[in-house]
Protein backbone atom coordinates (compact mmCIF):
# COMPACT_ATOMS: atom_id res chain seq x y z
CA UNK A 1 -160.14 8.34 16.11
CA UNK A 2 -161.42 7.45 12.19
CA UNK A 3 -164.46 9.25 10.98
CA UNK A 4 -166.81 7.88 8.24
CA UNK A 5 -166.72 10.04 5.19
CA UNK A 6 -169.11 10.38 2.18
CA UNK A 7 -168.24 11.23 -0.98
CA UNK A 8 -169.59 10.85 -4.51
CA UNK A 9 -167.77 10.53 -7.65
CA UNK A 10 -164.55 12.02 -7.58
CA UNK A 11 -164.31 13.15 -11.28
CA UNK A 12 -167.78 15.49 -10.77
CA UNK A 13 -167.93 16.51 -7.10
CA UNK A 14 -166.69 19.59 -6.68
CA UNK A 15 -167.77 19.57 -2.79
CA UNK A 16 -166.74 15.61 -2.17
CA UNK A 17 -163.31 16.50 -3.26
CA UNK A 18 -163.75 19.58 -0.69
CA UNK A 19 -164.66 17.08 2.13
CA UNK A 20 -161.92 14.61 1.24
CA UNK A 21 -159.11 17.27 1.26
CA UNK A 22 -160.17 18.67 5.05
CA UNK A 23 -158.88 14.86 5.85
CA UNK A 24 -156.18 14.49 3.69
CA UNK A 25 -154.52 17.76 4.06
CA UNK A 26 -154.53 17.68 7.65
CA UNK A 27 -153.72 14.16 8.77
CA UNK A 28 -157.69 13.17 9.89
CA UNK A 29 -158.33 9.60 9.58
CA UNK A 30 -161.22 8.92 8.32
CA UNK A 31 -163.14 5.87 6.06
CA UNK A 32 -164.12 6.49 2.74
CA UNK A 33 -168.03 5.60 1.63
CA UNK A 34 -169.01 5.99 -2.42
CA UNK A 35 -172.23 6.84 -3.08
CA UNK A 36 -173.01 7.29 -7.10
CA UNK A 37 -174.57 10.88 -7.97
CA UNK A 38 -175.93 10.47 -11.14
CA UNK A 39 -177.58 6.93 -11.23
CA UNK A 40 -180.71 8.11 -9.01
CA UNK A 41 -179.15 5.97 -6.32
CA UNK A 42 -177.60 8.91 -4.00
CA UNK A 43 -180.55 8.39 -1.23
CA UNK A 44 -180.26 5.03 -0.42
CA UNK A 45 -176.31 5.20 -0.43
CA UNK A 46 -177.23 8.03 2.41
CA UNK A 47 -179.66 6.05 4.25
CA UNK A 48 -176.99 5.08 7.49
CA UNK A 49 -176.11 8.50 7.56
CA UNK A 50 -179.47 9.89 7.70
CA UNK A 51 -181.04 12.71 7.91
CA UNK A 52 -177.66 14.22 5.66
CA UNK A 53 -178.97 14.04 1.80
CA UNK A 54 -176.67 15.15 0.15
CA UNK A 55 -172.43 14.43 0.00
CA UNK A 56 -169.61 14.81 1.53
CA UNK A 57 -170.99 14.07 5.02
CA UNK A 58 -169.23 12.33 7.98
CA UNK A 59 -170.34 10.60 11.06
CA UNK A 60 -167.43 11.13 14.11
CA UNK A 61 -165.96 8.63 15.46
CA UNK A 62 -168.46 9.27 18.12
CA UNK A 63 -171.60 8.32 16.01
CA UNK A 64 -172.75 11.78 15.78
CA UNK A 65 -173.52 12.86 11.55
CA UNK A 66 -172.60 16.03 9.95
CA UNK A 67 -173.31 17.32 6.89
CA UNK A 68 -173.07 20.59 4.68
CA UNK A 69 -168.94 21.13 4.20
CA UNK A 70 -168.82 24.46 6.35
CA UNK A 71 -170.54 22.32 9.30
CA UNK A 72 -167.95 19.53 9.00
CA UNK A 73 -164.87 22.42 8.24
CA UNK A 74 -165.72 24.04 11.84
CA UNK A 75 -166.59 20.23 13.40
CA UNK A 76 -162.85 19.40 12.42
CA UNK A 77 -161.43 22.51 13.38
CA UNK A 78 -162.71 22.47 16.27
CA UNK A 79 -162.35 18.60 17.15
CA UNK A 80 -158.30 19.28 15.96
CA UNK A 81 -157.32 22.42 16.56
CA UNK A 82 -153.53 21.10 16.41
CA UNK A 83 -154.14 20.62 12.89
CA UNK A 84 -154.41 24.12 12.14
CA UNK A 85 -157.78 24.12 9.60
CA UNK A 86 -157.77 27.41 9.69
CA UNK A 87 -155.35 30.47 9.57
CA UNK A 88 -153.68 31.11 13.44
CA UNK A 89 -153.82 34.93 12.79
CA UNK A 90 -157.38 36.65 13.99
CA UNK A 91 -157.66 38.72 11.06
CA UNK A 92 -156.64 35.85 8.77
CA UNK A 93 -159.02 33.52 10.33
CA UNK A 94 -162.23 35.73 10.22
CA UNK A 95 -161.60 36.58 6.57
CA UNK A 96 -161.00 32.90 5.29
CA UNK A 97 -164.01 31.86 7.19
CA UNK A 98 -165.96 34.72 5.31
CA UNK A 99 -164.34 33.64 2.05
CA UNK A 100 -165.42 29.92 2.42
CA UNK A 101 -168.74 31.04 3.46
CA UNK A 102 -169.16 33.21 0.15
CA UNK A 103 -167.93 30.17 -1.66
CA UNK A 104 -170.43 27.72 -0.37
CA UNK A 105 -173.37 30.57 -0.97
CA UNK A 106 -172.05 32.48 -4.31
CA UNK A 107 -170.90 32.41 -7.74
CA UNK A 108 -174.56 30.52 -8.98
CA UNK A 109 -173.17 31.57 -12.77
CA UNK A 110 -169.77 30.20 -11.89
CA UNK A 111 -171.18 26.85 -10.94
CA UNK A 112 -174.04 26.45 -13.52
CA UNK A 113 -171.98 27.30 -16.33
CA UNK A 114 -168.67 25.77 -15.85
CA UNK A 115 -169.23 22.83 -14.08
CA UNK A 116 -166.33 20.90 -12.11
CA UNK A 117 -165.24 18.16 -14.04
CA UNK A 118 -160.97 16.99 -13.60
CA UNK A 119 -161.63 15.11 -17.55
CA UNK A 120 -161.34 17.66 -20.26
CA UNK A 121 -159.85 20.86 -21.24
CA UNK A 122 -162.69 22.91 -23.30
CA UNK A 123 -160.79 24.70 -26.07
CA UNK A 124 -162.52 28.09 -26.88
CA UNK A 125 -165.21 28.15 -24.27
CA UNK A 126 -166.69 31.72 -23.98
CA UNK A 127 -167.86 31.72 -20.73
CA UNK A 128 -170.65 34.64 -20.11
CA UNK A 129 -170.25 37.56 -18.60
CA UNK A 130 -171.78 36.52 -15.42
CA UNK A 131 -169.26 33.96 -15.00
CA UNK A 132 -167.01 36.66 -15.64
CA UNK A 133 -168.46 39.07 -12.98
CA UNK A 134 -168.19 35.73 -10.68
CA UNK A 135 -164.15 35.45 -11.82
CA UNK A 136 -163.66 38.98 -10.94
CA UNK A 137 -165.22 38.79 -7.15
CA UNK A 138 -162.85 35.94 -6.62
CA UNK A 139 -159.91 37.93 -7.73
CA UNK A 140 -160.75 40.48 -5.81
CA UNK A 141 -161.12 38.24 -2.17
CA UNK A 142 -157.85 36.43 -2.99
CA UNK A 143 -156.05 40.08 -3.56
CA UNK A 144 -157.56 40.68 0.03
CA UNK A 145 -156.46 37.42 1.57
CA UNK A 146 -153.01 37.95 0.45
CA UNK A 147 -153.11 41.66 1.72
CA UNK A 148 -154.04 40.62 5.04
CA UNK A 149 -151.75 37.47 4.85
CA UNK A 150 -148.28 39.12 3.27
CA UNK A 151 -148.12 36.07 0.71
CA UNK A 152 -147.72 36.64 -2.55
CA UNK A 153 -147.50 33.26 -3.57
CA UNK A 154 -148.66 29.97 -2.71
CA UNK A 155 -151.62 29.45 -0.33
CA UNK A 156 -153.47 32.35 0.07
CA UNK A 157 -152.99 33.13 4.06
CA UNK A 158 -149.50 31.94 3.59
CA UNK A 159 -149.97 28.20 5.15
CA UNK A 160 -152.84 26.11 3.18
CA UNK A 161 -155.94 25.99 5.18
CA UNK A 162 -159.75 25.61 4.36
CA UNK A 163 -159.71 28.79 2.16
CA UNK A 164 -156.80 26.81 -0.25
CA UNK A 165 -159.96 23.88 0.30
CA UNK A 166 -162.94 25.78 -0.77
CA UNK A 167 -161.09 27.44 -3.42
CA UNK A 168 -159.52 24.22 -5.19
CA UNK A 169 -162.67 23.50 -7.13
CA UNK A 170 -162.62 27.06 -8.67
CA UNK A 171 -159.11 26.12 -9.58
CA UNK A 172 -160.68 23.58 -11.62
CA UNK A 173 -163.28 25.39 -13.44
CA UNK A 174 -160.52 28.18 -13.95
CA UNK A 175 -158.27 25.61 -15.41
CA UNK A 176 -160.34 23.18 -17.44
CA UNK A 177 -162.16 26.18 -18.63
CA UNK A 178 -159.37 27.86 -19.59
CA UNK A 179 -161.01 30.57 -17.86
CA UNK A 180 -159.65 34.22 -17.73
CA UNK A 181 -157.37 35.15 -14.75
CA UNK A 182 -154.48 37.05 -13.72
CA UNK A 183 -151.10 35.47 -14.46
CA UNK A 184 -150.26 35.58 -10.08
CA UNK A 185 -153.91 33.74 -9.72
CA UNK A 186 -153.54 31.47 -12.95
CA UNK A 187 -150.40 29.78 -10.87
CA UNK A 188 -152.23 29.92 -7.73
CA UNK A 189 -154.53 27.43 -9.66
CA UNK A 190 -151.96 25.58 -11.41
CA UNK A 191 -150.06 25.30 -7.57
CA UNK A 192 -153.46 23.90 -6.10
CA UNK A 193 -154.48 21.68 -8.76
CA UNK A 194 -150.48 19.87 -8.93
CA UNK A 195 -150.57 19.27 -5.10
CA UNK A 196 -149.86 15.96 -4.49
CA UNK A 197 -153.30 14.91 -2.72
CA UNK A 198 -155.36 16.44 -5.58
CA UNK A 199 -153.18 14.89 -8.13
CA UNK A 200 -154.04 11.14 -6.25
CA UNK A 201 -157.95 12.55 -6.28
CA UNK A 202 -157.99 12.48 -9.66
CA UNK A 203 -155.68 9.57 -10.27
CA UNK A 204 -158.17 7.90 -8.21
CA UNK A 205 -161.27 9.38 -10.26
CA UNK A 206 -159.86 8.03 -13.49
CA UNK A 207 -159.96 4.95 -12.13
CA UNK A 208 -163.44 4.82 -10.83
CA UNK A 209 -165.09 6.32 -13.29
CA UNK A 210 -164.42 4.93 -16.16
CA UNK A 211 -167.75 3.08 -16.08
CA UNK A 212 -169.18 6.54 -17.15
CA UNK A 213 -170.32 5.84 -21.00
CA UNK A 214 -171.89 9.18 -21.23
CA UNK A 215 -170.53 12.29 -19.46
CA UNK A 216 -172.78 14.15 -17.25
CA UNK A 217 -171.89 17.56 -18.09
CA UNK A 218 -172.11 18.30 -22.15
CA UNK A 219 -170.57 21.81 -23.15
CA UNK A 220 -170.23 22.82 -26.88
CA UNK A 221 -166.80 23.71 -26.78
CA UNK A 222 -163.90 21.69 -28.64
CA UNK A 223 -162.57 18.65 -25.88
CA UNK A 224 -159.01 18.65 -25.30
CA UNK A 225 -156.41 16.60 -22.45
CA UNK A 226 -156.08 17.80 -19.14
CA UNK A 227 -153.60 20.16 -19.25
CA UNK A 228 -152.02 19.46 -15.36
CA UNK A 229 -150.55 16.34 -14.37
C-alpha cells in the first residue's frame, strides 16, 4: 500500500516537510515526486495530480488525490489508525487537532516575516512585535497541550503525533531566527529539529538544492551556520 507524495524543495517548504514527516514518522510508504517552487514550473509538475495546486499532495494507493496537509493528516489517520497520527486520549486528540488547525490558518506575521528556510542562522534579527504576539500564542497552546498531556518534556501530548508535525516548521523559524522563547520550549525545538528524520530532510535538502544561485528569501540580518546538526 505506497501512496504518491508531492513535495517541493525541501530547504524552503515548510508544509512539504509537514507532508513528508506524516510518512516518515509513522511507517507510511509512500513515493516521493519533486516539483520546483520557485522556477514558475510548480503547475505543470502538478498536472497528474490535478485539480491539487499547490504541495505536499498525495494520490492513495487507490488513485484517489488529496491535497491541503490537514486533509491528507485525517486521510492517513484514518486509513492507519494503528499508526497512531494522532494522540489516543479524547481530550488530547481534540486539542491537537485544534492546534494543527490554528497552525495551518494563523500566525500570517509568523510566516511572512520569518520564513522557513533549514540554511542560515540570522544573527541579530529583530523580529516585530507581531511575530512576537504570534510566538506568544504558540507558547501559550503548547503550555495547554502539556497540561492536558502530563509531559513536560519531549513531544507535546507525550508520544509525537501530528501536533509534534505541524509544529516542526515553527521549530525552524524559532531556531534559525534565533527567535525568543522559553528555555522548556527552546529544547522542545532543539528536540524536534535533531530528530533523526528531520536531520535526513535536511541532509537531503543540502543536497538538492544546491543548484539555488540566489536564495529565495533575503533578510537583512547578519548570515551565520546552522546551529543544529
Amino acid at each position: 500500500m505506497t501512496y504518491d507524495l508531492y513535495i517541493g524543495d525541501r530547504l524552503f517548504s515548510s508544509w512539504s516537510l509537514r507532508g513528508w514527516l506524516m510518512f516518515e514518522k509513522f511507517n507510511i510508504p509512500c513515493r516521493i515526486h519533486m516539483t520546483e517552487l520557485f522556477s514558475g514550473n510548480l503547475s505543470a509538475g502538478l498536472q497528474d495530480m490535478a485539480p491539487a495546486r499547490l504541495v505536499p499532495c498525495i494520490r492513495t494507493p487507490e488513485g484517489s488525490v488529496v491535497g491541503e496537509s490537514l486533509a491528507m493528516a485525517e486521510t492517513l489517520a484514518e486509513r492507519h489508525p494503528e499508526a497512531g497520527l494522532w494522540p489516543a486520549e479524547t481530550a488530547a486528540r481534540a486539542t491537537a487537532r485544534w492546534m494543527c488547525a490554528e497552525m495551518a490558518s494563523g500566525y500570517a506575521s509568523l510566516r511572512g516575516e520569518c520564513p522557513m528556510q533549514l540554511l542560515h542562522f540570522y544573527k541579530g534579527f529583530q523580529a516585530s512585535a507581531e511575530t512576537q504576539a504570534d510566538l506568544g500564542r504558540i507558547e501559550t497552546l503548547w503550555a495547554h497541550a502539556r497540561t492536558i498531556s502530563g509531559a513536560q518534556t519531549g513531544a507535546l501530548f507525550g508520544e509525537y503525533s501530528l501536533a509534534d508535525i505541524f509544529y516542526t516548521p515553527v521549530a525552524a523559524r524559532i531556531v534559525g531566527y534565533g527567535l525568543s522563547v522559553s528555555d522548556q520550549n527552546r529544547r522542545y525545538c532543539e528536540g524536534l529539529l535533531t530528530d533523526p528524520a528531520v536531520l535526513a530532510w535536511r541532509a537531503q535538502a543540502l543536497s538538492d538544492d544546491a543548484k539555488y544561485d540566489q536564495f529565495p528569501y533575503p533578510i537583512d540580518a547578519e548570515i551565520g551556520p546552522w546551529p543544529l546538526s
